[in-house]
C-alpha atoms as a PDB file:
ATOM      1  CA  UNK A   1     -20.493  14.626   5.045  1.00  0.00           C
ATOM      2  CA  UNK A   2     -20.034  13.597   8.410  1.00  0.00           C
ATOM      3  CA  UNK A   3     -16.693  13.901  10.524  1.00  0.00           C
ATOM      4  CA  UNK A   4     -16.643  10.819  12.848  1.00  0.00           C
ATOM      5  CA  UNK A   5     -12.905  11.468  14.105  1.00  0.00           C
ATOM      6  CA  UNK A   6     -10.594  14.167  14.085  1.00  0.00           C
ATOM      7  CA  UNK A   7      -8.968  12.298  11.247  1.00  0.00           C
ATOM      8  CA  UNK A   8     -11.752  10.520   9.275  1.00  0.00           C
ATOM      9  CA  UNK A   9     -15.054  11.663   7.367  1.00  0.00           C
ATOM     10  CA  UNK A  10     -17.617   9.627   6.358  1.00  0.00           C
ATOM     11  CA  UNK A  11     -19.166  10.631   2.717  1.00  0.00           C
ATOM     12  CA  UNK A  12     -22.030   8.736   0.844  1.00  0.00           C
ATOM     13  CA  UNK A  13     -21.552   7.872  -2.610  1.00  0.00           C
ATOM     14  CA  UNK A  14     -24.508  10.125  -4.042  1.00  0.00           C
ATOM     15  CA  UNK A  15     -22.622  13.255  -1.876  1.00  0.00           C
ATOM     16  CA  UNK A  16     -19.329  12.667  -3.559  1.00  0.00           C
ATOM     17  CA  UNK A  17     -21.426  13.090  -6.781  1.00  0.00           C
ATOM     18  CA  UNK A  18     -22.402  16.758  -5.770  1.00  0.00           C
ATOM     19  CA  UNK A  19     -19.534  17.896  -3.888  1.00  0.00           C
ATOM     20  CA  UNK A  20     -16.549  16.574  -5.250  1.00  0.00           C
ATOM     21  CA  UNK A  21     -14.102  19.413  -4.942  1.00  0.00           C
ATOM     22  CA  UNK A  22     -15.406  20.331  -1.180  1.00  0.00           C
ATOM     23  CA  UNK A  23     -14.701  16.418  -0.581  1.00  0.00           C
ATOM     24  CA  UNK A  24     -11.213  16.429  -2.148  1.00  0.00           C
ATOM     25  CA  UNK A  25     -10.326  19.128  -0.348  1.00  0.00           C
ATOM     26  CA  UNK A  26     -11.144  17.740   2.727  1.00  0.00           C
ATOM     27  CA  UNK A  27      -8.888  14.418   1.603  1.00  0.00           C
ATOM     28  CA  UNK A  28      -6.197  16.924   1.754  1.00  0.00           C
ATOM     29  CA  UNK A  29      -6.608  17.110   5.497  1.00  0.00           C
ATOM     30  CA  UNK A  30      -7.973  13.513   6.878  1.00  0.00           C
ATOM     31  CA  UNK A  31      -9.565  10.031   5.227  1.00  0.00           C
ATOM     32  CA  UNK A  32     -12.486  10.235   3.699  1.00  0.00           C
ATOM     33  CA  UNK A  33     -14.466   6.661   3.949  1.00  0.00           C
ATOM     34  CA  UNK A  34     -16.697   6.703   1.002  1.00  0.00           C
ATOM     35  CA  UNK A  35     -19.950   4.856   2.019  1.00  0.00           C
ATOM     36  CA  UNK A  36     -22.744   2.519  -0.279  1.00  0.00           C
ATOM     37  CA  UNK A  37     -26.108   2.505   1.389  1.00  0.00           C
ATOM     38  CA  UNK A  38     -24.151   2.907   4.711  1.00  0.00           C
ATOM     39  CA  UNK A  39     -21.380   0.464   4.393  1.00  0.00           C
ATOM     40  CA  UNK A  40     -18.037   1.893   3.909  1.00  0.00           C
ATOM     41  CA  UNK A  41     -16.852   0.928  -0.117  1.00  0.00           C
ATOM     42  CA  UNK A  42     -13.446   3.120  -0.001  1.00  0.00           C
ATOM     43  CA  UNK A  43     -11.464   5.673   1.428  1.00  0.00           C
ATOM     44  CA  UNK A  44      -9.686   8.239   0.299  1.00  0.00           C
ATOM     45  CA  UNK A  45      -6.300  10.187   1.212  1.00  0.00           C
ATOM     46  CA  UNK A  46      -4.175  12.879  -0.325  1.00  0.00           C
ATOM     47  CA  UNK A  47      -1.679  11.477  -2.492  1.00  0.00           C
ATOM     48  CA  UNK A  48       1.745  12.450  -0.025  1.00  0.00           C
ATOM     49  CA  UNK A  49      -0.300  10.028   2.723  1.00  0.00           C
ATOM     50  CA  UNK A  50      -1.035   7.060  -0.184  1.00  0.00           C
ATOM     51  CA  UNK A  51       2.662   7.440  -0.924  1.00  0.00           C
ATOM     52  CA  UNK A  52       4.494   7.626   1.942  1.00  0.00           C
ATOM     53  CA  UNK A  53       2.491   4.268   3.105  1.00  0.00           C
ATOM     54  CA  UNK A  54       3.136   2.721  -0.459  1.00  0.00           C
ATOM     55  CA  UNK A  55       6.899   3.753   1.049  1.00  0.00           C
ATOM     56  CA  UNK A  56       6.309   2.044   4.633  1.00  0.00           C
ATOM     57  CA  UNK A  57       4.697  -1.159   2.611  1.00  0.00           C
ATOM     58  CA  UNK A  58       7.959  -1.539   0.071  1.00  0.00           C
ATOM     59  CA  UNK A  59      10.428  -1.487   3.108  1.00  0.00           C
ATOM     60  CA  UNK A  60       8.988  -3.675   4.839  1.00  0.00           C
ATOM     61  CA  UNK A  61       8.382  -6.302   2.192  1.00  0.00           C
ATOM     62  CA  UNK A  62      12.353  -5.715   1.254  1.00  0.00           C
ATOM     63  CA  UNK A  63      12.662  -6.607   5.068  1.00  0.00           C
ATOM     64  CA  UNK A  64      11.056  -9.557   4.806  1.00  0.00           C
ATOM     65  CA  UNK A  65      12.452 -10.602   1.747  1.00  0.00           C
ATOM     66  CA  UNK A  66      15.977 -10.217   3.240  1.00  0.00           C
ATOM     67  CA  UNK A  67      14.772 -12.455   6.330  1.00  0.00           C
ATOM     68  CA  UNK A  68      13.632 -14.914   3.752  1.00  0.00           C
ATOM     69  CA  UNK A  69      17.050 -15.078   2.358  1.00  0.00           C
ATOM     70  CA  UNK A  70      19.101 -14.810   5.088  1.00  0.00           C
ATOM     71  CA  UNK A  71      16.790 -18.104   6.277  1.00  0.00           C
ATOM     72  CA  UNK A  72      17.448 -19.663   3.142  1.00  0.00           C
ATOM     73  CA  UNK A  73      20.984 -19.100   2.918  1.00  0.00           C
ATOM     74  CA  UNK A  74      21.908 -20.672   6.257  1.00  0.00           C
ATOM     75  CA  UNK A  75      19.965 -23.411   5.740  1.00  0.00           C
ATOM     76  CA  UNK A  76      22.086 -23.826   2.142  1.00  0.00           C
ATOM     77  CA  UNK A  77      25.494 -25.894   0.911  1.00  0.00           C
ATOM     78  CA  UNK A  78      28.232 -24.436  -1.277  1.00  0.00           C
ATOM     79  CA  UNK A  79      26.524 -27.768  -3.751  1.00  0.00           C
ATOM     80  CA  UNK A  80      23.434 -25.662  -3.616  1.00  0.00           C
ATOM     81  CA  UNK A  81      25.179 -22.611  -6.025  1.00  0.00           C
ATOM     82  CA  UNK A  82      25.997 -22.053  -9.308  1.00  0.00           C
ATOM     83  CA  UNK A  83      28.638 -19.691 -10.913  1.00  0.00           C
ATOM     84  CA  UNK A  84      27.421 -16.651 -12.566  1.00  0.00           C
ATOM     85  CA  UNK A  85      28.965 -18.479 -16.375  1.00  0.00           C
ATOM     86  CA  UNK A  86      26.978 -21.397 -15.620  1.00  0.00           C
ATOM     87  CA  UNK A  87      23.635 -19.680 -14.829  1.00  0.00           C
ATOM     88  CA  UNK A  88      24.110 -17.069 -17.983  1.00  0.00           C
ATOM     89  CA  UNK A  89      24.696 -20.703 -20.232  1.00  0.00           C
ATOM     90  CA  UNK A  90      21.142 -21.814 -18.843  1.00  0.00           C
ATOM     91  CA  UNK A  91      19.514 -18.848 -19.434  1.00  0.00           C
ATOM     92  CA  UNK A  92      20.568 -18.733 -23.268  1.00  0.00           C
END
């Protein structure tokens, strides 16, 4: 296990074998980049980091999505909209 940055520590795959708690722990703190025959294969974070960037990712898809409609809707016509009736009668 080497530390390569204050926040990052680089662990090959047969060390994770035979020091698994010593390397979780240390997930708590920083990244861990798991490495295969010295190329990096995964990392790994304590779950509150993995979930607040899960967080980060979903906002900023439902960003996008709302620029996405917003574009869509300006570019649309009353003509281009159903009524809530007629698009429950399509769907049964």
């Amino acid at each position: 296990m080497h530390t390569v940055k204050e926040d990052t520590t680089l662990v090959g795959v047969s060390e994770l074998r035979t020091r698994l708690e010593k390397i979780l722990e240390e997930a708590r703190h920083h990244k861990v980049v798991i490495e295969k025959r010295n190329k990096p294969v995964a990392v790994l974070i304590a779950i509150e980091r993995y979930n607040a960037i899960e967080g980060l990712l979903d906002q900023i898809e439902d960003y996008e999505l709302g620029k996405l409609a917003r574009g869509r809707e300006k570019k649309s016509s009353k003509k281009d909209y159903i009524s809530l009736k007629a698009a429950l009668r399509k769907v049964n």
